[in-house]
PDB file of N, CA and C in Angstrom:
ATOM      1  N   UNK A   1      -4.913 -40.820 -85.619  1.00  0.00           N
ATOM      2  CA  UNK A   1      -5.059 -39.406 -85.947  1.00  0.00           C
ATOM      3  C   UNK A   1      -6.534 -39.016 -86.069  1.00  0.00           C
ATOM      4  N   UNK A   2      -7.239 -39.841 -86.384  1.00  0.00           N
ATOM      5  CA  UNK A   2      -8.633 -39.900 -87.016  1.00  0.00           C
ATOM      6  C   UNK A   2      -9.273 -39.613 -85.428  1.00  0.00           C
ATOM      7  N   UNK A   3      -9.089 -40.218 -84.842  1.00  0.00           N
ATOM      8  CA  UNK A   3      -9.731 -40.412 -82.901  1.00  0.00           C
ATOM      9  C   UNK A   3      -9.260 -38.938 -82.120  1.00  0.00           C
ATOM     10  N   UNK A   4      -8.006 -38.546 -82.527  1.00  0.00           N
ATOM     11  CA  UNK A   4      -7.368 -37.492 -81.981  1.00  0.00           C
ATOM     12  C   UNK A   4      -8.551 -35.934 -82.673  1.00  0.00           C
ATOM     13  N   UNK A   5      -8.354 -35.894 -84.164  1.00  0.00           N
ATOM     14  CA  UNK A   5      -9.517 -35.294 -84.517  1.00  0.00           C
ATOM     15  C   UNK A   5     -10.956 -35.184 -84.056  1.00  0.00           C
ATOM     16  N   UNK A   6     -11.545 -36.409 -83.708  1.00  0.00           N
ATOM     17  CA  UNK A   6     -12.872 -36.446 -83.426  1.00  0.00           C
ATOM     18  C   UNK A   6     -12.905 -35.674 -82.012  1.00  0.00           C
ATOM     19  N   UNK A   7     -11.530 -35.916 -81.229  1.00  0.00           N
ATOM     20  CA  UNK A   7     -11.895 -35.524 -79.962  1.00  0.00           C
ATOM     21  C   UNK A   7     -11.620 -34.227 -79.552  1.00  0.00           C
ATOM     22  N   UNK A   8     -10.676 -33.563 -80.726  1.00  0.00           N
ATOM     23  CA  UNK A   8     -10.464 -31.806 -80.742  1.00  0.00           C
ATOM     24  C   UNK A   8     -11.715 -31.896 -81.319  1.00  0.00           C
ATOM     25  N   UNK A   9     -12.779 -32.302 -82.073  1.00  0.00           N
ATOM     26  CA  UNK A   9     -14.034 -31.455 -82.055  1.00  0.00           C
ATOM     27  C   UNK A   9     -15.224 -31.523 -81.317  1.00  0.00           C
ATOM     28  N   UNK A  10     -15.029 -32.570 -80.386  1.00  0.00           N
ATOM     29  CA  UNK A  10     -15.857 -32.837 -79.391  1.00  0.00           C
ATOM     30  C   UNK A  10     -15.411 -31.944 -78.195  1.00  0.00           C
ATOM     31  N   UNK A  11     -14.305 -31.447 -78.105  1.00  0.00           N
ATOM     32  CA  UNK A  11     -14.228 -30.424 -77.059  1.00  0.00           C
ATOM     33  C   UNK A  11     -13.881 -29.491 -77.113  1.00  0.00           C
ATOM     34  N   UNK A  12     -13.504 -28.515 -78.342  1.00  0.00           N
ATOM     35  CA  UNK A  12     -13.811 -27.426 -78.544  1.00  0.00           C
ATOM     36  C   UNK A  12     -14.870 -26.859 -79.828  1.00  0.00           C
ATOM     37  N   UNK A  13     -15.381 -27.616 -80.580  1.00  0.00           N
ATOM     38  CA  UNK A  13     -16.210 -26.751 -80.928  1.00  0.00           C
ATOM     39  C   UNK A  13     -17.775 -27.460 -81.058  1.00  0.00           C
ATOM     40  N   UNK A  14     -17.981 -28.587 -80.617  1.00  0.00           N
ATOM     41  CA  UNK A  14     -19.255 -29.176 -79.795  1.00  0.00           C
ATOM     42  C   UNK A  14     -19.694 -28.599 -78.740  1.00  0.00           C
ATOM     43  N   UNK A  15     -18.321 -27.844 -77.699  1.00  0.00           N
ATOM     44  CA  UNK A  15     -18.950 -27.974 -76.364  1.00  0.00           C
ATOM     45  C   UNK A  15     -18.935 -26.058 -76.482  1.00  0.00           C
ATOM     46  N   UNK A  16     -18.325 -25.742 -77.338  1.00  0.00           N
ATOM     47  CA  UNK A  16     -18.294 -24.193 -77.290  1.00  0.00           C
ATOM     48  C   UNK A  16     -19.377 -23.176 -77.146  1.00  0.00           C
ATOM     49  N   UNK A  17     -20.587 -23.795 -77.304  1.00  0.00           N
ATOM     50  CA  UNK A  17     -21.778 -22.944 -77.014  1.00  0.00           C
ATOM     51  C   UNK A  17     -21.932 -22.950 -75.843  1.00  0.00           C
ATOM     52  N   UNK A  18     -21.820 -24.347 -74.951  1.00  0.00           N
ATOM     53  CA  UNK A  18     -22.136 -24.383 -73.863  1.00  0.00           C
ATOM     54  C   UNK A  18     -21.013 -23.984 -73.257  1.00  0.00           C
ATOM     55  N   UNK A  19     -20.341 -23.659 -73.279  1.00  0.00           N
ATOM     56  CA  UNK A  19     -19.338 -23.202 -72.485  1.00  0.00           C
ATOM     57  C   UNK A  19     -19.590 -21.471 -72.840  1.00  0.00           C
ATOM     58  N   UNK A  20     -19.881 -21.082 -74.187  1.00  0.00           N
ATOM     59  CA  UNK A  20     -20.229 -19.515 -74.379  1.00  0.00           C
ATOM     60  C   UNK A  20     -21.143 -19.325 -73.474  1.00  0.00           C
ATOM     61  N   UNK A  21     -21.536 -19.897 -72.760  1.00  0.00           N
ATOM     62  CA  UNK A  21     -22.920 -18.967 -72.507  1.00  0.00           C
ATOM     63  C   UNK A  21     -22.678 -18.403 -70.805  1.00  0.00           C
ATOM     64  N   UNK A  22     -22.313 -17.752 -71.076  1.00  0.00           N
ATOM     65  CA  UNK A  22     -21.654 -16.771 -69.571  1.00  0.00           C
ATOM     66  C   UNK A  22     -22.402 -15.418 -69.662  1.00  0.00           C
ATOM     67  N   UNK A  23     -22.415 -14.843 -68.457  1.00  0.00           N
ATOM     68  CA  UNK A  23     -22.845 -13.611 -68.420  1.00  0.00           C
ATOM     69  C   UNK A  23     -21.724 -12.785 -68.665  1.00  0.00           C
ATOM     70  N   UNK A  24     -21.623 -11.844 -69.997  1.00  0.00           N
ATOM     71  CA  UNK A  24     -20.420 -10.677 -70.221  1.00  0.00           C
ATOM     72  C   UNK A  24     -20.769  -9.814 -70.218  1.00  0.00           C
ATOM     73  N   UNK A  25     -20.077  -8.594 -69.904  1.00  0.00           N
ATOM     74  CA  UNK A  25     -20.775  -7.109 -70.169  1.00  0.00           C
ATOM     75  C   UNK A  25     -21.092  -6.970 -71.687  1.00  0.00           C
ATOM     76  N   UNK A  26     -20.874  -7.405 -72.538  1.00  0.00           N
ATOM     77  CA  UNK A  26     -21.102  -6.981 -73.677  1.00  0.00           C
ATOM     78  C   UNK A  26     -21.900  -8.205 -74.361  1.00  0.00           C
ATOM     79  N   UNK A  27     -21.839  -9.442 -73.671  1.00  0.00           N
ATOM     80  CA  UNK A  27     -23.274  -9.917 -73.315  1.00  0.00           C
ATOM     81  C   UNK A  27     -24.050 -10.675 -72.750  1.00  0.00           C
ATOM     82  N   UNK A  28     -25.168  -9.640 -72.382  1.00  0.00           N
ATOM     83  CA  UNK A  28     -26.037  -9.590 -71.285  1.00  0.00           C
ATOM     84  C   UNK A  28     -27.020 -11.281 -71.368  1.00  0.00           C
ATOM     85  N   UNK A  29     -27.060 -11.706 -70.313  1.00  0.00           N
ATOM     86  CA  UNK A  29     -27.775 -12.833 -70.188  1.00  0.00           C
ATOM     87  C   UNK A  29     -27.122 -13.859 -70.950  1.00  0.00           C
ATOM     88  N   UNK A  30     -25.651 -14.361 -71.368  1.00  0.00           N
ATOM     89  CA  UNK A  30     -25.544 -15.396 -72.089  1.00  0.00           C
ATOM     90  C   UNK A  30     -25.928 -15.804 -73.155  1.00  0.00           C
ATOM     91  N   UNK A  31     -26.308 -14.639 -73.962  1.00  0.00           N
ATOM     92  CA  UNK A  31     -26.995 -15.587 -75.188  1.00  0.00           C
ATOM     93  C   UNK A  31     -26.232 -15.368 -76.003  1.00  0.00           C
ATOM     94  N   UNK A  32     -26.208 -16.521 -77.127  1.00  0.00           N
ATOM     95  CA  UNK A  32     -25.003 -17.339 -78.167  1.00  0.00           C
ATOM     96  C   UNK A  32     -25.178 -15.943 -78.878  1.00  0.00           C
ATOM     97  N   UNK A  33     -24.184 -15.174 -79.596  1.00  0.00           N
ATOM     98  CA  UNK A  33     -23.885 -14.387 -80.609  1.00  0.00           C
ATOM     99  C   UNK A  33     -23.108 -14.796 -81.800  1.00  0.00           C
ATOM    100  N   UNK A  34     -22.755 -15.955 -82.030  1.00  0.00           N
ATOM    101  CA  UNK A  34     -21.941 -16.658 -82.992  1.00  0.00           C
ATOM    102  C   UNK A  34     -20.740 -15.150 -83.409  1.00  0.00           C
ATOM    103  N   UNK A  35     -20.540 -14.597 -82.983  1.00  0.00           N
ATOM    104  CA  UNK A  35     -19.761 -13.975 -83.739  1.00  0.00           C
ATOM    105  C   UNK A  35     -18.375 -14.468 -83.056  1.00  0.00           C
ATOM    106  N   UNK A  36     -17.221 -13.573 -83.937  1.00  0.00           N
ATOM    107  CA  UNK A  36     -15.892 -14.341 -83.544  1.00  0.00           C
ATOM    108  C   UNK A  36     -15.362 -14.164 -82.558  1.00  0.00           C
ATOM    109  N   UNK A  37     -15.534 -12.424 -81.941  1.00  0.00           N
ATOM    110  CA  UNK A  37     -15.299 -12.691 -80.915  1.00  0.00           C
ATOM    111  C   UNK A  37     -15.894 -13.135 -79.714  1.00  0.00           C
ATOM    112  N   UNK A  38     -16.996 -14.001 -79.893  1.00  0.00           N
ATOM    113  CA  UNK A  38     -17.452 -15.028 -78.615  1.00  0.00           C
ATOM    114  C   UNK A  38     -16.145 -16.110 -78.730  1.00  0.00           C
ATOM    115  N   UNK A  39     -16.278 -17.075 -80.328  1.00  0.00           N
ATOM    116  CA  UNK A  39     -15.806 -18.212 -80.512  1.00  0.00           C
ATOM    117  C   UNK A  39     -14.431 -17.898 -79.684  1.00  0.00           C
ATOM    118  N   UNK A  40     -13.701 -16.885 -80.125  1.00  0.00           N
ATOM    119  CA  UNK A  40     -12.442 -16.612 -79.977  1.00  0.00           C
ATOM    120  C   UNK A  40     -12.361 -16.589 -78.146  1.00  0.00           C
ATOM    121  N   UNK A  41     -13.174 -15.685 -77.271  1.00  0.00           N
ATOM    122  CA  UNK A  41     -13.297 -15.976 -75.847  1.00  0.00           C
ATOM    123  C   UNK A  41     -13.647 -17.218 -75.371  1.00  0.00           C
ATOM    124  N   UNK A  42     -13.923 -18.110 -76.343  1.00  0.00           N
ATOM    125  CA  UNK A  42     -14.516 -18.760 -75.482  1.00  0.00           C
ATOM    126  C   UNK A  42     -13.246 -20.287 -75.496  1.00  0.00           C
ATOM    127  N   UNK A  43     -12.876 -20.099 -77.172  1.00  0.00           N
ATOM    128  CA  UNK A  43     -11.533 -21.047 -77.243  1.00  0.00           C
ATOM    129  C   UNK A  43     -10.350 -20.925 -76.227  1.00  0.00           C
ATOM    130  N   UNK A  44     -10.423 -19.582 -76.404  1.00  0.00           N
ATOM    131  CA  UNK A  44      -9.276 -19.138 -75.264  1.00  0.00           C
ATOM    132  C   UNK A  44      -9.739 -19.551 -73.466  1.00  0.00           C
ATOM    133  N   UNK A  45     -10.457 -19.542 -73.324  1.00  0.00           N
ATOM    134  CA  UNK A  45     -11.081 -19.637 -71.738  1.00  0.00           C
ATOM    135  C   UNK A  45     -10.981 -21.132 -71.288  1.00  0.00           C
ATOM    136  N   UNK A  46     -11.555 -21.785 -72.618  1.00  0.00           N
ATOM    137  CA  UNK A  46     -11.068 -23.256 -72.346  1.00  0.00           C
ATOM    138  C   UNK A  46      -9.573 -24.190 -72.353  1.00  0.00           C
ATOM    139  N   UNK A  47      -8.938 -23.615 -73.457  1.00  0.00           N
ATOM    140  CA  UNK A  47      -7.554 -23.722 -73.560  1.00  0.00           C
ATOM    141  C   UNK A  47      -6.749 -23.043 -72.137  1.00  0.00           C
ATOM    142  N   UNK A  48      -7.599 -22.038 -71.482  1.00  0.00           N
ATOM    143  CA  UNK A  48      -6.864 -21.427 -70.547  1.00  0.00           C
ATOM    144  C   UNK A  48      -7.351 -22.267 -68.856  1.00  0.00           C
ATOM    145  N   UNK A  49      -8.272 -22.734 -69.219  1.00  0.00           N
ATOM    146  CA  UNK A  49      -8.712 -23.566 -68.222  1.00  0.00           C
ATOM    147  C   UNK A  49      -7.768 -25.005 -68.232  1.00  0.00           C
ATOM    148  N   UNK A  50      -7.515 -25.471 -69.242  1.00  0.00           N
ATOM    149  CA  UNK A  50      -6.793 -26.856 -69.086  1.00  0.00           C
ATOM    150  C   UNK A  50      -5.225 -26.339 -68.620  1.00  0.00           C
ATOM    151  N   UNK A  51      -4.600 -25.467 -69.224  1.00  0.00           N
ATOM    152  CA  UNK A  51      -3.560 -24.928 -68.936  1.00  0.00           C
ATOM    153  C   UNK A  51      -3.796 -25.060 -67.263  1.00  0.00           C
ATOM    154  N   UNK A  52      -4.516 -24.528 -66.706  1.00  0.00           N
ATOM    155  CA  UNK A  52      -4.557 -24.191 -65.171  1.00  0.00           C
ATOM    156  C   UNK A  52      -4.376 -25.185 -64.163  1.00  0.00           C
ATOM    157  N   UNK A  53      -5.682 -26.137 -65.295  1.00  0.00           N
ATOM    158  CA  UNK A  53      -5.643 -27.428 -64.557  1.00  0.00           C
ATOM    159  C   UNK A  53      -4.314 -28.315 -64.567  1.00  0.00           C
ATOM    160  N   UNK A  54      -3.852 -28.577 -65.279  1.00  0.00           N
ATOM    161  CA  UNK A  54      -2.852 -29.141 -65.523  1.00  0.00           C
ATOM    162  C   UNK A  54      -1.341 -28.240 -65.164  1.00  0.00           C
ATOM    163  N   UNK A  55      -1.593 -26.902 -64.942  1.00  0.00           N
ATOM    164  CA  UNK A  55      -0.164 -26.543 -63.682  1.00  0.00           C
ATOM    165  C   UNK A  55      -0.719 -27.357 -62.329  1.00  0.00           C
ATOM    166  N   UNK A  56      -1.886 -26.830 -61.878  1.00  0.00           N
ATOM    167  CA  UNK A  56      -1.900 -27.447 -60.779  1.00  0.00           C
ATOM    168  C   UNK A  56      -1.985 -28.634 -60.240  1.00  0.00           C
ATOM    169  N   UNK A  57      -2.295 -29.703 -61.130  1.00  0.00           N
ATOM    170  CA  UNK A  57      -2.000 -30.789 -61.466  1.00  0.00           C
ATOM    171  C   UNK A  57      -0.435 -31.337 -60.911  1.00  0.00           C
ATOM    172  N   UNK A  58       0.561 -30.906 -61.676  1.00  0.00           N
ATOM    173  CA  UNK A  58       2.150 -30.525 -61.715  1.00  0.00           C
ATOM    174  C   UNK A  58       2.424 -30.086 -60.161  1.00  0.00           C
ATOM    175  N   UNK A  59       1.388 -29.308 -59.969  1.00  0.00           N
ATOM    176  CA  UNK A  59       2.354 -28.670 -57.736  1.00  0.00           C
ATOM    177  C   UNK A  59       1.550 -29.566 -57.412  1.00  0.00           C
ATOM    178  N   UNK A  60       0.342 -30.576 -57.189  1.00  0.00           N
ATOM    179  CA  UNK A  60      -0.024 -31.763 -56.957  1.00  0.00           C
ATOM    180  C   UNK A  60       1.290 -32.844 -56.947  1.00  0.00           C
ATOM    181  N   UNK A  61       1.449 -33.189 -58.061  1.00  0.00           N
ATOM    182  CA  UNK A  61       2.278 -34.165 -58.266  1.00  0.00           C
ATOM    183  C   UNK A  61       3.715 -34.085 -57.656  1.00  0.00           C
ATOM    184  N   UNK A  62       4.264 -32.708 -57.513  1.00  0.00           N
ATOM    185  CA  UNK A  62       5.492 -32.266 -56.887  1.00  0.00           C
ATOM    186  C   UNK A  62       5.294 -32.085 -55.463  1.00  0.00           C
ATOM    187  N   UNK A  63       4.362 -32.015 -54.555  1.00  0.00           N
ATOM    188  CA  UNK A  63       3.645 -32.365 -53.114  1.00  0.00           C
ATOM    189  C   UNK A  63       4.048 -33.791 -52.926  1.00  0.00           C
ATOM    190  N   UNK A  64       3.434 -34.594 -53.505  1.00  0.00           N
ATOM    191  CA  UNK A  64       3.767 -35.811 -53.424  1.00  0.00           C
ATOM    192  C   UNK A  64       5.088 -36.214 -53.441  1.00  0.00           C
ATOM    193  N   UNK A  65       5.823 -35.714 -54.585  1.00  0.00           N
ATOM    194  CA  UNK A  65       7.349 -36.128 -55.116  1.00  0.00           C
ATOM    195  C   UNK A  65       8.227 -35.740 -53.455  1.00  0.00           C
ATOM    196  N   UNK A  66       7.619 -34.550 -52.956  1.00  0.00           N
ATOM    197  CA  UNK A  66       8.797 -33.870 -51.889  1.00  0.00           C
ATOM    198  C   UNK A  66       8.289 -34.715 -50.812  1.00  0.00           C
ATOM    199  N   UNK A  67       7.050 -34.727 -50.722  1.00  0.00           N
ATOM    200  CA  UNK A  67       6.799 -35.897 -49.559  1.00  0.00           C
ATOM    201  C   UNK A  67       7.381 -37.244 -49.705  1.00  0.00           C
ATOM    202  N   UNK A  68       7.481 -37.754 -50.937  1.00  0.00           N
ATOM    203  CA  UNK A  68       7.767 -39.213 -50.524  1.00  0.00           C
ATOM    204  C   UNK A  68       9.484 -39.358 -51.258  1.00  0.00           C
ATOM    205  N   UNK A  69      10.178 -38.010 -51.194  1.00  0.00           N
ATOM    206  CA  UNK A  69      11.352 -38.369 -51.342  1.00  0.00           C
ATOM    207  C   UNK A  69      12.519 -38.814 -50.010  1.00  0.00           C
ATOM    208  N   UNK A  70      11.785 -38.600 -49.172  1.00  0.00           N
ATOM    209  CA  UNK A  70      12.458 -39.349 -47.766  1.00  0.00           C
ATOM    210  C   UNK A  70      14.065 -38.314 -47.571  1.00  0.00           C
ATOM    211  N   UNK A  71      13.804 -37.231 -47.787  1.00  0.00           N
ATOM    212  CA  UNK A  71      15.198 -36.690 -47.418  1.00  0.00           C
ATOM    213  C   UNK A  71      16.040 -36.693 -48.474  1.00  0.00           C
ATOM    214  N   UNK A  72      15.928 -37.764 -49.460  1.00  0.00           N
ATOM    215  CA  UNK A  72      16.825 -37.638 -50.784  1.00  0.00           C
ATOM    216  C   UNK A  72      17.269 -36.190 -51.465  1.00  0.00           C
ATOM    217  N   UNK A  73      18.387 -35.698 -51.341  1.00  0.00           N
ATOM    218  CA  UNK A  73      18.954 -34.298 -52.119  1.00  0.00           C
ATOM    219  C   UNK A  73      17.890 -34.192 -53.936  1.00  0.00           C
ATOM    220  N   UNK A  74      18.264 -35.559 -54.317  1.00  0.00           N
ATOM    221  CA  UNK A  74      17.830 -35.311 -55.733  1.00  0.00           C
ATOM    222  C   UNK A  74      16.591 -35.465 -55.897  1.00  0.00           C
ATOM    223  N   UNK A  75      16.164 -36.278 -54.884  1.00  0.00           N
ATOM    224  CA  UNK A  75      14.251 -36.232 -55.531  1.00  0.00           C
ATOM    225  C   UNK A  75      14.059 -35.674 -54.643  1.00  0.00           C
ATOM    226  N   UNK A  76      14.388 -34.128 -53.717  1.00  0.00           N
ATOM    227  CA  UNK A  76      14.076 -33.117 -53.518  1.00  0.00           C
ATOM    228  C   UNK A  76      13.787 -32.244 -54.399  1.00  0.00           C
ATOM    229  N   UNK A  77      15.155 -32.038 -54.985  1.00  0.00           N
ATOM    230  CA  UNK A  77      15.737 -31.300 -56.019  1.00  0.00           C
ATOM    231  C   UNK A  77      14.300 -31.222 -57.267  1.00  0.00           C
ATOM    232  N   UNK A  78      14.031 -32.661 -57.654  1.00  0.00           N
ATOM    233  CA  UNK A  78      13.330 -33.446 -58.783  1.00  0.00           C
ATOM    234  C   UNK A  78      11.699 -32.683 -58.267  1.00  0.00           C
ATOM    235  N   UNK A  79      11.635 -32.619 -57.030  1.00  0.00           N
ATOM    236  CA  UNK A  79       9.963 -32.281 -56.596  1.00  0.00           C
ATOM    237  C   UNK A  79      10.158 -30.761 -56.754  1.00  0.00           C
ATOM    238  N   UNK A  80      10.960 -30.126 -56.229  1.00  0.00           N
ATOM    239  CA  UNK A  80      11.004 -28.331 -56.147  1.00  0.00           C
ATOM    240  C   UNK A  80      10.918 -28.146 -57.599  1.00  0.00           C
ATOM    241  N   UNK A  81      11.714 -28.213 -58.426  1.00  0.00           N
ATOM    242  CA  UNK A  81      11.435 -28.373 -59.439  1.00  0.00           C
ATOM    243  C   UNK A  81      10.264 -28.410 -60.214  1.00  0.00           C
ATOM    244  N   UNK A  82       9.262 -29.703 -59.942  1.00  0.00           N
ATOM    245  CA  UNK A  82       8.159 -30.048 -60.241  1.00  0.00           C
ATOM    246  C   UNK A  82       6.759 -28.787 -59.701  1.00  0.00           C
ATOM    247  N   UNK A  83       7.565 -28.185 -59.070  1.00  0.00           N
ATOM    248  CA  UNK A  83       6.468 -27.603 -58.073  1.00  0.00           C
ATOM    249  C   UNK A  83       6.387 -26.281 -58.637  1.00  0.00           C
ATOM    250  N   UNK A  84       8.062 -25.335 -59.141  1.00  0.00           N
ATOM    251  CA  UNK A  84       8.194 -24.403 -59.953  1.00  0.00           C
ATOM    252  C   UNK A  84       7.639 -24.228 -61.185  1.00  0.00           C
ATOM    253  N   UNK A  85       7.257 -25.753 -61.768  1.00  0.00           N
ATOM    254  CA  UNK A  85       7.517 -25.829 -63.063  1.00  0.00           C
ATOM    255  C   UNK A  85       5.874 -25.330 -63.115  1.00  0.00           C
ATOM    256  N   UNK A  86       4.804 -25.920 -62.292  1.00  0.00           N
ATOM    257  CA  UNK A  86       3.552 -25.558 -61.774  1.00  0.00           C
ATOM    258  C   UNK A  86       2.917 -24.524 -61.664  1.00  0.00           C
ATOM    259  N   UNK A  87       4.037 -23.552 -60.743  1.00  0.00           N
ATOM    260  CA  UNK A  87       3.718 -22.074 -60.682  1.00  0.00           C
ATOM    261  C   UNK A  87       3.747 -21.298 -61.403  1.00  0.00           C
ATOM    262  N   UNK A  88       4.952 -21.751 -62.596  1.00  0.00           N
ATOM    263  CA  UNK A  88       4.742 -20.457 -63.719  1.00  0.00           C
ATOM    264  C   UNK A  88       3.873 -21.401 -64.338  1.00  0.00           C
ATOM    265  N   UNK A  89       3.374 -22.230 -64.631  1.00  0.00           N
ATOM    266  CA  UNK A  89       2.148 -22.789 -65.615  1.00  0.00           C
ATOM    267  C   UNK A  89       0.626 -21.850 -65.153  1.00  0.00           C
ATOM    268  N   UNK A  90       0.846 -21.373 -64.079  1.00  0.00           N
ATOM    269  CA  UNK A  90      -0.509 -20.620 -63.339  1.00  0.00           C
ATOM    270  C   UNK A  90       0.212 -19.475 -63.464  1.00  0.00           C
ATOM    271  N   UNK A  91       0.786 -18.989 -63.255  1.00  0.00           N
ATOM    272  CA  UNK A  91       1.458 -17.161 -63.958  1.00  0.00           C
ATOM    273  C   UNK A  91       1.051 -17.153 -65.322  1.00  0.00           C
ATOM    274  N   UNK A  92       1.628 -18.191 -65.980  1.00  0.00           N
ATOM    275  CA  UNK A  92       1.411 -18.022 -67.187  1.00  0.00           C
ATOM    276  C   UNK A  92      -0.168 -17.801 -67.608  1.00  0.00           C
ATOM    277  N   UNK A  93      -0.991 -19.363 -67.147  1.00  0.00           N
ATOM    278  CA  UNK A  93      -2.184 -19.061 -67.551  1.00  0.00           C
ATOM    279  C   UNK A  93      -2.943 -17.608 -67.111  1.00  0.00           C
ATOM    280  N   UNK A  94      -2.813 -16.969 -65.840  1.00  0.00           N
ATOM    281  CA  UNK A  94      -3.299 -15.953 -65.590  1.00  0.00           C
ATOM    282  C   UNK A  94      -2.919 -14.515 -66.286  1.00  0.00           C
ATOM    283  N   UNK A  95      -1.450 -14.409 -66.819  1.00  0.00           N
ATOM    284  CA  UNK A  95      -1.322 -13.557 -67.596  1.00  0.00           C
ATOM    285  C   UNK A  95      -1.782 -13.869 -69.083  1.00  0.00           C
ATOM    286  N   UNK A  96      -1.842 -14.942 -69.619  1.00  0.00           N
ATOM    287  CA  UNK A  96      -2.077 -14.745 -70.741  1.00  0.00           C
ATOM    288  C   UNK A  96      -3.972 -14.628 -71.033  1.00  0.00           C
ATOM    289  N   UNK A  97      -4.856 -15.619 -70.099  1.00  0.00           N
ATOM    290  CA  UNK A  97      -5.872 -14.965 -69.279  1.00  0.00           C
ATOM    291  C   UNK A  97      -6.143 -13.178 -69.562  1.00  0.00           C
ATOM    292  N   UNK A  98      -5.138 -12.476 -69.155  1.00  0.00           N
ATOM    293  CA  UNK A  98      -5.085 -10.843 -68.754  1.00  0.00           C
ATOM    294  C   UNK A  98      -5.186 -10.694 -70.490  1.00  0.00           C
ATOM    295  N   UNK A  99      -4.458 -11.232 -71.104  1.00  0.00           N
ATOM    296  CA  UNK A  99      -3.850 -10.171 -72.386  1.00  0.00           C
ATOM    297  C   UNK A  99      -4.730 -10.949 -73.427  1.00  0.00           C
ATOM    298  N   UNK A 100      -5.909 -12.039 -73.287  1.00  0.00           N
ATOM    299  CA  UNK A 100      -6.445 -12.586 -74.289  1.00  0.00           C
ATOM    300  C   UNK A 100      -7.363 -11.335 -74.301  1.00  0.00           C
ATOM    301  N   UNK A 101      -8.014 -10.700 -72.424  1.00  0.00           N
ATOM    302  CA  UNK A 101      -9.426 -10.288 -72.243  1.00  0.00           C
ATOM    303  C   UNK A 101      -8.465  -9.151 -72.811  1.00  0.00           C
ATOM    304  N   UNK A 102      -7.653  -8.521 -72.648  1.00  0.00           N
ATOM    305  CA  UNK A 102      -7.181  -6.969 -72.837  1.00  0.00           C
ATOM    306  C   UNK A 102      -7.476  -7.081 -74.517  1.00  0.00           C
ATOM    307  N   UNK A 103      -7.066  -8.026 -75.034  1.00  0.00           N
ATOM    308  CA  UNK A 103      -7.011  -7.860 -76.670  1.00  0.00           C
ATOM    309  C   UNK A 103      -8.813  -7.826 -77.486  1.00  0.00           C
ATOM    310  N   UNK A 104      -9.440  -8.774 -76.814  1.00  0.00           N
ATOM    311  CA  UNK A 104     -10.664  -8.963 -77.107  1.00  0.00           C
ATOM    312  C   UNK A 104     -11.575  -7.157 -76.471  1.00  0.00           C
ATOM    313  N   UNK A 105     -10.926  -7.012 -75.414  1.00  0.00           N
ATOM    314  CA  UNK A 105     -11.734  -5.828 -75.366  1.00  0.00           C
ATOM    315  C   UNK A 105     -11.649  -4.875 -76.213  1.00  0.00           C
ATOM    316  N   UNK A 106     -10.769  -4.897 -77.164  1.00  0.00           N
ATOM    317  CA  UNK A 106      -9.741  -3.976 -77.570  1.00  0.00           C
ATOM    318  C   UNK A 106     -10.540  -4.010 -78.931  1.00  0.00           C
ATOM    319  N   UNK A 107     -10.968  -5.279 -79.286  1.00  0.00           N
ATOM    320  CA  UNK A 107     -11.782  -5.273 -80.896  1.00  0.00           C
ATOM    321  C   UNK A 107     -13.349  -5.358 -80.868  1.00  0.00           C
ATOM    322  N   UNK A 108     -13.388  -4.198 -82.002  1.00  0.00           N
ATOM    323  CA  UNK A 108     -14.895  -3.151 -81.976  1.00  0.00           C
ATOM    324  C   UNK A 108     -15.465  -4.075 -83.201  1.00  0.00           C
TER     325      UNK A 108
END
């Protein structure tokens, strides 16, 4: 538990500056504003980045599954599947993506 801890703070709030530092309209040139709503964009962007990676990851792995099921009905079945399960993982991340920036724009 102790290792699991060290490594939620080694990658989100060690690496969170460097990952803040983007060009936003609200702010200009990347520079750190510590306020919450950076922390808060920026938790979300990363959490929304692994999400992404890891659907596509999933239609990776279900490519493979349909290729090397040799015609089999069920590890057809088992890859389409795998491949769906992928696509809404990238719907998902992109809408929720939409409604983190809609909410953050939203607070003054």
């Amino acid at each position: 538990m102790k290792k699991l801890k060290h490594l939620f703070w080694l990658l989100f709030l060690k690496a969170s500056p460097a990952l803040a530092e983007i060009d936003q309209p609200d702010n200009p040139g990347g520079k750190l504003t510590g306020d919450l709503k950076g922390l808060i964009t920026t938790v979300s962007n990363t959490l929304l980045m692994l999400l992404g990676a890891v659907a596509v990851l999933f239609i990776i792995i279900g490519g493979f599954q349909y290729v090397s099921s040799a015609g089999n009905p069920e590890n057809v079945g088992k890859a389409k599947t795998t491949i769906l399960y992928g696509v809404i993982g990238i719907i998902f991340a992109l809408l929720s993506y939409a409604i983190v920036q809609f909410i953050i724009t939203q607070i003054k």
